[in-house]
N, C-alpha and C. Protein backbone atom coordinates (compact mmCIF):
# COMPACT_ATOMS: atom_id res chain seq x y z
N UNK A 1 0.82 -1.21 0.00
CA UNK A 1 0.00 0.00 0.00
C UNK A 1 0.85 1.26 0.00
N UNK A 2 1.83 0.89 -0.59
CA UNK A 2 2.65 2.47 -0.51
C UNK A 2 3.38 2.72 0.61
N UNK A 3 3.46 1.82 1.95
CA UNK A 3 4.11 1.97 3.26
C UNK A 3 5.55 1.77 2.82
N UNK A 4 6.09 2.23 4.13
CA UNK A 4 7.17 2.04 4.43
C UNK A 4 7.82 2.05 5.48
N UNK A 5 8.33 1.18 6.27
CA UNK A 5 8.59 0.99 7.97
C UNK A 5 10.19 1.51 8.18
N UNK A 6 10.21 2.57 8.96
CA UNK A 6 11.14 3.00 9.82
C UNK A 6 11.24 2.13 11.70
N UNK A 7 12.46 2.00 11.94
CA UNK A 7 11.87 1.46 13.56
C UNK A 7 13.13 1.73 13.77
N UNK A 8 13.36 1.88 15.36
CA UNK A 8 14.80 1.98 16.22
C UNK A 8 15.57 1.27 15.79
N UNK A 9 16.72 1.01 16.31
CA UNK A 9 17.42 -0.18 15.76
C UNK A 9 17.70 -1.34 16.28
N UNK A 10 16.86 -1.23 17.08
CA UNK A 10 16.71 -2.62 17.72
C UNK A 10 15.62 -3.53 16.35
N UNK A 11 15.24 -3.15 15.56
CA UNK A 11 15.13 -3.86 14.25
C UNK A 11 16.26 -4.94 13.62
N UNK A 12 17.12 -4.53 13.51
CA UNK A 12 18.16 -4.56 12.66
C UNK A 12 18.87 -6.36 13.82
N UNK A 13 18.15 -6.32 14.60
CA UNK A 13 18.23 -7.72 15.25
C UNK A 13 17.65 -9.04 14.74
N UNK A 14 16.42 -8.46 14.17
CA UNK A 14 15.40 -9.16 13.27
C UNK A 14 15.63 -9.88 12.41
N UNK A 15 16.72 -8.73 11.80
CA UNK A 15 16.95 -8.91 10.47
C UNK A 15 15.91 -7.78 9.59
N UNK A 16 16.36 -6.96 8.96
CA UNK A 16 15.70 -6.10 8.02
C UNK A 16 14.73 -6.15 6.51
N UNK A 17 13.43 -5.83 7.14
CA UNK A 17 12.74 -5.95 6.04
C UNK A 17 13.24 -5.00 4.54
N UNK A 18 13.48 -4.92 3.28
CA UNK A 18 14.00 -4.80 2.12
C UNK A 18 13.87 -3.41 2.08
N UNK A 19 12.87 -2.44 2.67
CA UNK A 19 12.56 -1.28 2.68
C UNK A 19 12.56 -0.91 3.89
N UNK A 20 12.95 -1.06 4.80
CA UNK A 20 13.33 -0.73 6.15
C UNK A 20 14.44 0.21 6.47
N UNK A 21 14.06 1.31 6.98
CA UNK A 21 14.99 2.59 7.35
C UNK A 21 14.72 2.68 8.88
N UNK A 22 16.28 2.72 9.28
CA UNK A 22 16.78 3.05 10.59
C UNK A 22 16.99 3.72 11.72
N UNK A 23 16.44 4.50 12.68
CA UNK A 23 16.58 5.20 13.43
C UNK A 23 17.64 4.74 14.94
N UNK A 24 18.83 5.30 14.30
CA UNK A 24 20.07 4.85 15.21
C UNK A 24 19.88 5.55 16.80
N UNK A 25 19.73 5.22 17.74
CA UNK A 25 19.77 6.18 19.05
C UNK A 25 20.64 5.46 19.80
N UNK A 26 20.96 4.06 19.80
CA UNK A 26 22.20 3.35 20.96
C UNK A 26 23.11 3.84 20.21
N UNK A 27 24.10 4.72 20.26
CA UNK A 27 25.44 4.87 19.83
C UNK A 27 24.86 5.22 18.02
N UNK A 28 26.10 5.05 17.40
CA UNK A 28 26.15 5.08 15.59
C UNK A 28 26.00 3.87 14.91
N UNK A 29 26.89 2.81 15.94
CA UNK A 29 26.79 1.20 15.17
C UNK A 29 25.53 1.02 14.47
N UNK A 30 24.42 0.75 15.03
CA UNK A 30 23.19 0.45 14.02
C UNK A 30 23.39 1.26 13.09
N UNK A 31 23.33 2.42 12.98
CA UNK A 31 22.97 3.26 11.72
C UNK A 31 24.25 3.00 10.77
N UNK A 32 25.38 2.52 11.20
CA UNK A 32 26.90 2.33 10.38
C UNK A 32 26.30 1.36 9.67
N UNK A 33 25.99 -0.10 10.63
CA UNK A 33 25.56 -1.45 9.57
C UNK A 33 24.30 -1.55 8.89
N UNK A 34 23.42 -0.53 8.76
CA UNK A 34 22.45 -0.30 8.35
C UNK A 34 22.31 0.22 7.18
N UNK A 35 23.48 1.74 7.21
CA UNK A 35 23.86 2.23 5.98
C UNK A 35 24.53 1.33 5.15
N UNK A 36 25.48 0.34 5.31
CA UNK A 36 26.43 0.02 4.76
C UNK A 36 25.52 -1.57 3.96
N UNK A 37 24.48 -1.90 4.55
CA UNK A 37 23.56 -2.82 4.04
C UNK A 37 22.28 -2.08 2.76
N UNK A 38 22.82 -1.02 2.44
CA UNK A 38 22.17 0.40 1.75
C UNK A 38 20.30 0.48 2.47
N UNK A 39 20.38 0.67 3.39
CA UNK A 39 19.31 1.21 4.46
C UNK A 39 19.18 2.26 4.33
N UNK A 40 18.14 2.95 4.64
CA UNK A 40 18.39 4.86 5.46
C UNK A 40 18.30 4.72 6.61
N UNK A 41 18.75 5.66 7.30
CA UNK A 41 19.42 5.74 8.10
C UNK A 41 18.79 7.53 8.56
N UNK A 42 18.56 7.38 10.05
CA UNK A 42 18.18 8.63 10.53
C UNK A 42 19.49 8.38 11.97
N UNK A 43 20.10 9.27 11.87
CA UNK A 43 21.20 9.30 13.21
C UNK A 43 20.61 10.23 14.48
N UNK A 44 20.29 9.31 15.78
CA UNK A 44 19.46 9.89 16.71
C UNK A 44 20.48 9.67 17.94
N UNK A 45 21.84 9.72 18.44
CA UNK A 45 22.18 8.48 18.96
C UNK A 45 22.13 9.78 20.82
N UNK A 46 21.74 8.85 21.54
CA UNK A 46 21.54 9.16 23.00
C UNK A 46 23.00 9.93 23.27
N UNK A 47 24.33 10.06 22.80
CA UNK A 47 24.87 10.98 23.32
C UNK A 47 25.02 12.23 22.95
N UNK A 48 24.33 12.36 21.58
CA UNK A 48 24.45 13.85 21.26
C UNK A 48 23.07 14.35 21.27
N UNK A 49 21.80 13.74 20.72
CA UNK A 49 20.75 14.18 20.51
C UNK A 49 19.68 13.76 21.06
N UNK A 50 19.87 13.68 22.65
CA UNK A 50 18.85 13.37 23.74
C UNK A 50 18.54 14.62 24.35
N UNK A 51 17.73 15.02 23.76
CA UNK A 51 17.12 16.62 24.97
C UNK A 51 16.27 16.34 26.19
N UNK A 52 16.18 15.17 26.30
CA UNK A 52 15.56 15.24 27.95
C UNK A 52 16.84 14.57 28.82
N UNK A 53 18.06 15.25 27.97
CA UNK A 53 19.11 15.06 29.42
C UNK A 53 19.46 16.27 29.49
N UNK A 54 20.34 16.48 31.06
CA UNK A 54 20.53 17.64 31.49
C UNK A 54 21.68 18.06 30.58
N UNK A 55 21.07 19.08 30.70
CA UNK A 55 22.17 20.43 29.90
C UNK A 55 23.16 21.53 30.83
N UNK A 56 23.21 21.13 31.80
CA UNK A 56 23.89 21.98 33.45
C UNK A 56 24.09 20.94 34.37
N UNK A 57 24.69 21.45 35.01
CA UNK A 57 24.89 21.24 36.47
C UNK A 57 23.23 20.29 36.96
N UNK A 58 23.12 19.47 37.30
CA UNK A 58 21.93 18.76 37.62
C UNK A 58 20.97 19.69 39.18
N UNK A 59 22.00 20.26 39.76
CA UNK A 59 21.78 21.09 40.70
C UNK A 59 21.44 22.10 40.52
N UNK A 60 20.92 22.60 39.04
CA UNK A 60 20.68 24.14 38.80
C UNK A 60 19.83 23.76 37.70
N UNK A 61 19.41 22.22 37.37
CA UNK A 61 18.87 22.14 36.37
C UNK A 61 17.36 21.40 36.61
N UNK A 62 16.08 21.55 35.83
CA UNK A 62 14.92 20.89 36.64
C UNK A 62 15.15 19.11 36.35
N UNK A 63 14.26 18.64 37.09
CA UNK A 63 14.58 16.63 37.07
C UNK A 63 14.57 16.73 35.53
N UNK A 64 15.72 15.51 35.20
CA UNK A 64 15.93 14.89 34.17
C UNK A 64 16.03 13.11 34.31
N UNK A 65 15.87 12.69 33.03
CA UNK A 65 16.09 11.39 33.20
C UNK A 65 17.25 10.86 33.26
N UNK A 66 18.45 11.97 33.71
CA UNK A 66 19.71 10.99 33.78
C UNK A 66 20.68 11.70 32.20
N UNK A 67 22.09 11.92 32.13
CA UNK A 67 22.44 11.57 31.06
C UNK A 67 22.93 13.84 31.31
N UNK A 68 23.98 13.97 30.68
CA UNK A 68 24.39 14.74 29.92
C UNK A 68 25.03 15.28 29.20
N UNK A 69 24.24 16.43 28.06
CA UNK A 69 24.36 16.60 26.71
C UNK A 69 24.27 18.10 26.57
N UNK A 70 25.76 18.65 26.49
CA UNK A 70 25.34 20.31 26.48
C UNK A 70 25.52 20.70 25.15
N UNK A 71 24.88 22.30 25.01
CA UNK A 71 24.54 22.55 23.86
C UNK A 71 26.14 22.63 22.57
N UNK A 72 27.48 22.75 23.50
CA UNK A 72 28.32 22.37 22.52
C UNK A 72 28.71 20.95 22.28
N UNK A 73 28.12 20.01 22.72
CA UNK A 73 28.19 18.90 22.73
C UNK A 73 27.22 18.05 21.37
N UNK A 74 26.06 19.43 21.34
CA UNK A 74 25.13 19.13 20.19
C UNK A 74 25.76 19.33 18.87
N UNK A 75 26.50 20.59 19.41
CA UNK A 75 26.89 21.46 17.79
C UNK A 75 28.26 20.89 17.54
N UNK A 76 29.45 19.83 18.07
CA UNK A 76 30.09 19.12 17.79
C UNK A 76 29.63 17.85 16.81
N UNK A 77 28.29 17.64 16.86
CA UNK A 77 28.12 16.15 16.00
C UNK A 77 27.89 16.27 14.36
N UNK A 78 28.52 15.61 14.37
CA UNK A 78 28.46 15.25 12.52
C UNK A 78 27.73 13.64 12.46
N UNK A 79 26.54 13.89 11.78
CA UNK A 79 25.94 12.75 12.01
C UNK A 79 26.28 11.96 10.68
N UNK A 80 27.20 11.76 9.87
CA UNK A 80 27.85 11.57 8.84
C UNK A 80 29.08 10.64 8.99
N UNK A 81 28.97 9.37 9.61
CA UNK A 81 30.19 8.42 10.08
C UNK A 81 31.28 8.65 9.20
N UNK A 82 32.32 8.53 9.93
CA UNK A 82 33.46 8.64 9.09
C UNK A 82 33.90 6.86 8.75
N UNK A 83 33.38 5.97 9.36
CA UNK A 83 33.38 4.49 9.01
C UNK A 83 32.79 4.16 7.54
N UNK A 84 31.90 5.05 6.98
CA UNK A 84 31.13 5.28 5.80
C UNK A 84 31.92 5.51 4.55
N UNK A 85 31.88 4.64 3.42
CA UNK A 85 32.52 5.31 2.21
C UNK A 85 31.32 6.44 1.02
N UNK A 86 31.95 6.96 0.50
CA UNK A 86 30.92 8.07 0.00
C UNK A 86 29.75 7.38 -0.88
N UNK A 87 29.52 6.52 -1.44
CA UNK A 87 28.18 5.44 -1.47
C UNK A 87 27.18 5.24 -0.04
N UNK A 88 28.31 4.71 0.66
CA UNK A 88 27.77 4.54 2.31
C UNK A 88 26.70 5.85 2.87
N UNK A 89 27.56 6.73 2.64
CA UNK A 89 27.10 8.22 3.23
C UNK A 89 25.84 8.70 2.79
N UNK A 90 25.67 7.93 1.70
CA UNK A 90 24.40 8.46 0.67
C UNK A 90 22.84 7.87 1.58
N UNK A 91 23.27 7.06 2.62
CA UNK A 91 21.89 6.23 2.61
C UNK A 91 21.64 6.99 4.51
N UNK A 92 21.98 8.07 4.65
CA UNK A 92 22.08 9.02 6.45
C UNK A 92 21.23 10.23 5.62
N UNK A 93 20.21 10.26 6.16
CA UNK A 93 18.75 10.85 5.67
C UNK A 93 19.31 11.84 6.81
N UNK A 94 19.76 12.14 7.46
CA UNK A 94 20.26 13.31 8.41
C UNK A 94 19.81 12.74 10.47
N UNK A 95 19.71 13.66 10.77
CA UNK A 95 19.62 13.93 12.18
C UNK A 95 18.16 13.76 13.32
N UNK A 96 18.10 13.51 14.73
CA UNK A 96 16.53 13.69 14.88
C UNK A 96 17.44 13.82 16.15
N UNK A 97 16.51 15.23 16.73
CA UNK A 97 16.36 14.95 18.54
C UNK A 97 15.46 13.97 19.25
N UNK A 98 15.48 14.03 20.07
CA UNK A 98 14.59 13.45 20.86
C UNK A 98 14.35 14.09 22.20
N UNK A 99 13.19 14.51 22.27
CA UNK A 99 12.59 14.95 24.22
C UNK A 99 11.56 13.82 24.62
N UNK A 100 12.43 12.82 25.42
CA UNK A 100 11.01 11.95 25.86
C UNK A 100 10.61 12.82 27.43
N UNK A 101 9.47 12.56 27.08
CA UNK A 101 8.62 13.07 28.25
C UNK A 101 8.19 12.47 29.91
N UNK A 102 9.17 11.26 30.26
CA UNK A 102 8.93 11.05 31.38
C UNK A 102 8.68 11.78 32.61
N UNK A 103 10.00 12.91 32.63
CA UNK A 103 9.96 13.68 33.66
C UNK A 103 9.63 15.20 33.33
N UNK A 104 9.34 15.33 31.99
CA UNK A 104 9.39 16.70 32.22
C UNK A 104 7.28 16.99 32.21
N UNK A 105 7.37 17.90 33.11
CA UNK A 105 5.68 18.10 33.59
C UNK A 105 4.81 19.10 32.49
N UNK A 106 5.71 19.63 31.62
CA UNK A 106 4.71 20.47 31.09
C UNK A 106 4.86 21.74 30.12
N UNK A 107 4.47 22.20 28.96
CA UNK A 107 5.20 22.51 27.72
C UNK A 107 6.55 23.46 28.16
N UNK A 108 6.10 24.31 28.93
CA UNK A 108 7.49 24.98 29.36
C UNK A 108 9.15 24.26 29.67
N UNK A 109 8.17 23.17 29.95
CA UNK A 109 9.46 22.54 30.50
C UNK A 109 10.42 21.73 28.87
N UNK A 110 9.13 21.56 28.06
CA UNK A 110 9.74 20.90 27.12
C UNK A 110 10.39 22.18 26.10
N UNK A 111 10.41 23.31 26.10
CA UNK A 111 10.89 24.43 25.35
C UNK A 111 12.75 24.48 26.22
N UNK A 112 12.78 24.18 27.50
CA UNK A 112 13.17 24.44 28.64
C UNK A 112 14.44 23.36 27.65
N UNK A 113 14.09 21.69 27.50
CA UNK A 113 15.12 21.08 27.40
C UNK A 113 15.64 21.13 26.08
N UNK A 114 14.69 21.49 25.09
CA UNK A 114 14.83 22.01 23.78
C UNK A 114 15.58 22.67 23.29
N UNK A 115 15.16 24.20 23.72
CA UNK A 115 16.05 25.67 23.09
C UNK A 115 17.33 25.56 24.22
N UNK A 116 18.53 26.07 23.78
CA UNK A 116 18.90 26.76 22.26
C UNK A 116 19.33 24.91 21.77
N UNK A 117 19.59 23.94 22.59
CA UNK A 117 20.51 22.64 21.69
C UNK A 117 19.05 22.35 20.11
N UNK A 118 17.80 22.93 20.11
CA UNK A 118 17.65 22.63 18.83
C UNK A 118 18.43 23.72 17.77
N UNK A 119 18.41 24.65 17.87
CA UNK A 119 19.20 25.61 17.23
C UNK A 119 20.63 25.10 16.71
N UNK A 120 21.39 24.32 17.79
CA UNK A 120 22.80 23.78 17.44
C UNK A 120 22.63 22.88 16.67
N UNK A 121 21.29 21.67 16.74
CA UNK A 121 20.99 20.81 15.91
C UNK A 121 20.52 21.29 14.39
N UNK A 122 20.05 21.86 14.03
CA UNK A 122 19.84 22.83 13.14
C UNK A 122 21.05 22.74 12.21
N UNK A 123 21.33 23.85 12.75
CA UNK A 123 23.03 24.54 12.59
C UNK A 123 23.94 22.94 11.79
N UNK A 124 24.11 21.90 12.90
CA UNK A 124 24.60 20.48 12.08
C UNK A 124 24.29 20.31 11.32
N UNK A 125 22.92 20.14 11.01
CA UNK A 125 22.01 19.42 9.79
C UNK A 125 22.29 20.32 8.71
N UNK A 126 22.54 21.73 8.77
CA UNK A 126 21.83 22.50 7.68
C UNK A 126 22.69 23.51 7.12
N UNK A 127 24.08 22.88 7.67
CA UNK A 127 25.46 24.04 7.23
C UNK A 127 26.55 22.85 7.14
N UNK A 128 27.38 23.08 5.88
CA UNK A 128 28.46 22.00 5.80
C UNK A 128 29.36 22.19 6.61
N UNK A 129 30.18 20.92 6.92
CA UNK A 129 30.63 20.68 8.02
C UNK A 129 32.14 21.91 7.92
N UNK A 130 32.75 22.19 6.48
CA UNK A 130 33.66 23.09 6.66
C UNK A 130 33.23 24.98 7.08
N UNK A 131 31.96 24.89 6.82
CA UNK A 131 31.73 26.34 7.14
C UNK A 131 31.19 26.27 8.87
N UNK A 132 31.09 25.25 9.50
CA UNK A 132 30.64 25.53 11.10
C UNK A 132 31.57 26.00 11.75
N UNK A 133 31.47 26.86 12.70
CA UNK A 133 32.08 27.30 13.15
C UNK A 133 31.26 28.51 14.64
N UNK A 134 31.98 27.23 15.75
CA UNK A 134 31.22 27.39 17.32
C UNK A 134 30.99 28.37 17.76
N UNK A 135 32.60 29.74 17.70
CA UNK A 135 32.32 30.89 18.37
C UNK A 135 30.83 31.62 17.36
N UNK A 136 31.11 31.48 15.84
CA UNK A 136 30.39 32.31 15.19
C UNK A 136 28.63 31.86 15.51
N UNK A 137 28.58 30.64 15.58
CA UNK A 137 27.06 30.16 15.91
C UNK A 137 27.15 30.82 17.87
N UNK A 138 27.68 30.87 18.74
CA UNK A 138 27.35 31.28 19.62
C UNK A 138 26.85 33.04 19.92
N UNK A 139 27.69 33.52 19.03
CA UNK A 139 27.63 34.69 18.81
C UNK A 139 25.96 35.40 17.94
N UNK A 140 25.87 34.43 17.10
CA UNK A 140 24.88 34.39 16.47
C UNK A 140 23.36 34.18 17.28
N UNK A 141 23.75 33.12 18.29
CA UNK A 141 22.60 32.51 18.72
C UNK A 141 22.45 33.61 19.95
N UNK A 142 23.17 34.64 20.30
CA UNK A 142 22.32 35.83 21.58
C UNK A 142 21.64 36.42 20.73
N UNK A 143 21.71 36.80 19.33
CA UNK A 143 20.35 37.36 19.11
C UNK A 143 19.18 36.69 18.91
N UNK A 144 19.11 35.37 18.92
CA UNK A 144 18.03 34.19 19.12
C UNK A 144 17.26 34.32 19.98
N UNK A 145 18.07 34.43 21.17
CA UNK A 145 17.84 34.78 22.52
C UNK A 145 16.98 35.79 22.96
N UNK A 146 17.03 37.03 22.32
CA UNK A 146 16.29 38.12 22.22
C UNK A 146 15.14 37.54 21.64
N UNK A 147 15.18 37.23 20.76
CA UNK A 147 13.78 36.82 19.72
C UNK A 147 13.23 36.17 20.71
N UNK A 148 13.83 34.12 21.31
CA UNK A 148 12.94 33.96 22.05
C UNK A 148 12.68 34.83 23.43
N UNK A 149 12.74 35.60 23.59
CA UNK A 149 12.53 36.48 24.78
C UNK A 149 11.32 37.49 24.68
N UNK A 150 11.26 37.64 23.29
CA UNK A 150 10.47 38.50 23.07
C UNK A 150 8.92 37.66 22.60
N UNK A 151 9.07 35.94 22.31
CA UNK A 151 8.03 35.11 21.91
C UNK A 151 7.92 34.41 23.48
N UNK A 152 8.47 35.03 24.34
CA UNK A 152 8.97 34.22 26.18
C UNK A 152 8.55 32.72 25.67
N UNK A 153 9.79 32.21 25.01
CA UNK A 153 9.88 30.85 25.07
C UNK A 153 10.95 30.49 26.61
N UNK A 154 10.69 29.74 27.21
CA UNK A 154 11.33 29.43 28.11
C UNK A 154 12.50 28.26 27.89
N UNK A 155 13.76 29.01 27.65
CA UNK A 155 14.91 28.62 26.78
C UNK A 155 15.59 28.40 28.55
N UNK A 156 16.68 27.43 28.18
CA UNK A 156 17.77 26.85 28.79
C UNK A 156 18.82 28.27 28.61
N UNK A 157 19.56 28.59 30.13
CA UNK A 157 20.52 29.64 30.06
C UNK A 157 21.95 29.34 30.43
N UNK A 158 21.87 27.76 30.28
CA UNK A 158 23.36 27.03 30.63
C UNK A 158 24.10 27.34 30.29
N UNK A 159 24.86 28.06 29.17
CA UNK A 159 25.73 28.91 28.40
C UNK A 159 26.50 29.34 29.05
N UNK A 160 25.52 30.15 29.62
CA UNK A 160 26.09 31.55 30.36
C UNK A 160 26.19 31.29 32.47
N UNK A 161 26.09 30.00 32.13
CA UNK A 161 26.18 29.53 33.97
C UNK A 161 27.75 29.24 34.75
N UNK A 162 27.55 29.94 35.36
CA UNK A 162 29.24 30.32 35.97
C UNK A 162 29.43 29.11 37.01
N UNK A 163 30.31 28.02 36.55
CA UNK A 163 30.80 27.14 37.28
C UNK A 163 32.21 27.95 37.96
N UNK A 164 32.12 27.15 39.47
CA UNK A 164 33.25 27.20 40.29
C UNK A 164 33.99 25.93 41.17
N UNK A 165 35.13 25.83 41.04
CA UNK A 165 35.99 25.48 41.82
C UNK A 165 36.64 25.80 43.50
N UNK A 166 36.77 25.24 44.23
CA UNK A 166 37.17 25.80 45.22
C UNK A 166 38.05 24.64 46.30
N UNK A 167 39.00 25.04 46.20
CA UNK A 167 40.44 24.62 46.74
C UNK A 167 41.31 25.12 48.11
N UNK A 168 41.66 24.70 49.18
CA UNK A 168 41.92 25.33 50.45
C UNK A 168 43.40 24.27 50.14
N UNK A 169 44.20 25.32 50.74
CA UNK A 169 45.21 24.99 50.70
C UNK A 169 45.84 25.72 52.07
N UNK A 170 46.21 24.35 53.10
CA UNK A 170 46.44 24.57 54.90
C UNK A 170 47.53 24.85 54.96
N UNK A 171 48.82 24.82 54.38
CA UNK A 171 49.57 24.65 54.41
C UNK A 171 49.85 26.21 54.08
N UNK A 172 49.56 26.71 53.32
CA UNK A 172 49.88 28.25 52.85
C UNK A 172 48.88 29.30 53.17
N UNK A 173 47.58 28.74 53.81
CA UNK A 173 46.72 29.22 54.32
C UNK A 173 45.66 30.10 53.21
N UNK A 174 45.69 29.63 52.22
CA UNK A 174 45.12 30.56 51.30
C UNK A 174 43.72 29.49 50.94
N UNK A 175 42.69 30.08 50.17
CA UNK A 175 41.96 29.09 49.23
C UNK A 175 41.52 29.90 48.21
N UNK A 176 41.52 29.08 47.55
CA UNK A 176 41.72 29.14 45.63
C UNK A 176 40.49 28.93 45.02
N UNK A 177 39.91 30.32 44.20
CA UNK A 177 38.49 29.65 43.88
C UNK A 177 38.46 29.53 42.14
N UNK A 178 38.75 28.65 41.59
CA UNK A 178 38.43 28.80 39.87
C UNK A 178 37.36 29.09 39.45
N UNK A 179 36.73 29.89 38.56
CA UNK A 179 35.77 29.96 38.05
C UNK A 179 35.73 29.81 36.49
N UNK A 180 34.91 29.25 35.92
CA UNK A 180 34.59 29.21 34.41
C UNK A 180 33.20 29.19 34.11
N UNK A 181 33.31 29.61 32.82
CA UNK A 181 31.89 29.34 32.14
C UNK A 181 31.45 28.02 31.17
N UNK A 182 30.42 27.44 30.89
CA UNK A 182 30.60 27.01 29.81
C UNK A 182 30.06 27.31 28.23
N UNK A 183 30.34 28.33 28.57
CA UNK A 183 31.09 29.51 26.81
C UNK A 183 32.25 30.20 27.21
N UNK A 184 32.68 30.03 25.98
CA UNK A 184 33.92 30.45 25.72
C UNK A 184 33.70 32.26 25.33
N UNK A 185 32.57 32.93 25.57
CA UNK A 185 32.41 34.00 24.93
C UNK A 185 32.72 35.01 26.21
N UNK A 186 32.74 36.30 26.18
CA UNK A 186 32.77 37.45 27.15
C UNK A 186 33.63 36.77 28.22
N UNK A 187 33.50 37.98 29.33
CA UNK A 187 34.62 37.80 30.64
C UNK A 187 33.60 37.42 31.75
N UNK A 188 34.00 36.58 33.16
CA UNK A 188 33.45 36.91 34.03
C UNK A 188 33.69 37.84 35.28
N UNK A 189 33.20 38.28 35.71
CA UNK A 189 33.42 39.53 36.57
C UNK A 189 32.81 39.29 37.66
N UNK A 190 33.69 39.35 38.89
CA UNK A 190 33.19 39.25 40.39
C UNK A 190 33.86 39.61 41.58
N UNK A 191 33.20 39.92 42.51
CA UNK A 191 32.80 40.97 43.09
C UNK A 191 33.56 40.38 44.97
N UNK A 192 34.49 40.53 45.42
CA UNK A 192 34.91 40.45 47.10
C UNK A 192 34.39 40.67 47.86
N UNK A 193 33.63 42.41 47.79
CA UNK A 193 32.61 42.95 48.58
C UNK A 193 31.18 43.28 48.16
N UNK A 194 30.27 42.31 47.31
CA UNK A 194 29.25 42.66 47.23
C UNK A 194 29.06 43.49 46.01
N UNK A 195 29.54 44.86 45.79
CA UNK A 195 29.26 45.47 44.95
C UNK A 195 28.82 45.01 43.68
């Protein structure tokens, strides 16, 4: 009737029906021996393109199911195996997130695990791999930010979340506090007395 069956890849255990296309999420392997059996192939795999894992600090972030995946962690993936010869490559129909909904309670929350890592996903899918380039998409994506601000989508602000370190050292009597971000963009600035 004109169908055509896509399934996880826990298919590919079965054995594959002749028109059967792949949705890789354990790792790349399925979608590698899938392509290479000339399958399609959708690359979903749980370490880059799981949005219901935390994107922060789990302590600053609402319940998740476990697992994390930050937004440069998104915009690092090339869903394009390099195990693939250029025949091979032909049969990776591209990219898919995923937000499963166990824990999260309610649409905010799903915009919440979403924005900005769909934006980075985007960005993978839809720009060749020699023109990407991290600082320029970060730079790009604060005016996103504005936009959703101005549609109050309730976006993830992990970016811009100031991790710290902190180190006592008895012996010299001092303690040592590191701080970083995770962007590489602007300075952080802070304050001894409050001000």
């Amino acid at each position: 009737k004109g169908k055509q069956i896509i399934g996880w890849d826990e298919i590919l255990e079965g054995g594959l029906a002749p028109n059967a296309a792949v949705m890789s999420w354990r790792g790349e392997d399925g979608g590698i021996s899938a392509a290479k059996d000339t399958h399609f192939v959708v690359m979903s795999p749980g370490t880059h393109c799981y949005f219901d894992h935390y994107q922060a600090s789990p302590s600053d972030e609402p319940l998740a199911i476990g697992g994390f995946t930050s937004l440069e962690k998104v915009y690092s993936y090339n869903p394009i195996p390099k195990e693939l010869n250029e025949e091979q490559k032909k049969y990776i129909m591209g990219a898919q997130a995923n937000v499963w909904t166990e824990y999260i309670l309610n649409e905010k929350q799903v915009e919440y695990m979403s924005m900005p890592r769909m934006a980075a996903l985007s960005e993978v899918l839809w720009t060749h791999k020699e023109n990407k380039n991290e600082t320029n998409f970060l730079i790009r994506l604060q005016k996103h930010f504005t936009l959703l601000d101005n549609l109050k989508v309730n976006y993830a602000k992990a970016l811009f979340q100031i991790n710290y370190k902190i180190r006592n050292d008895i012996n010299k009597q001092k303690l040592f506090i590191e701080l970083n971000s995770n962007s590489s963009l602007g300075d952080i600035y802070y304050s001894l007395n409050g001000s």
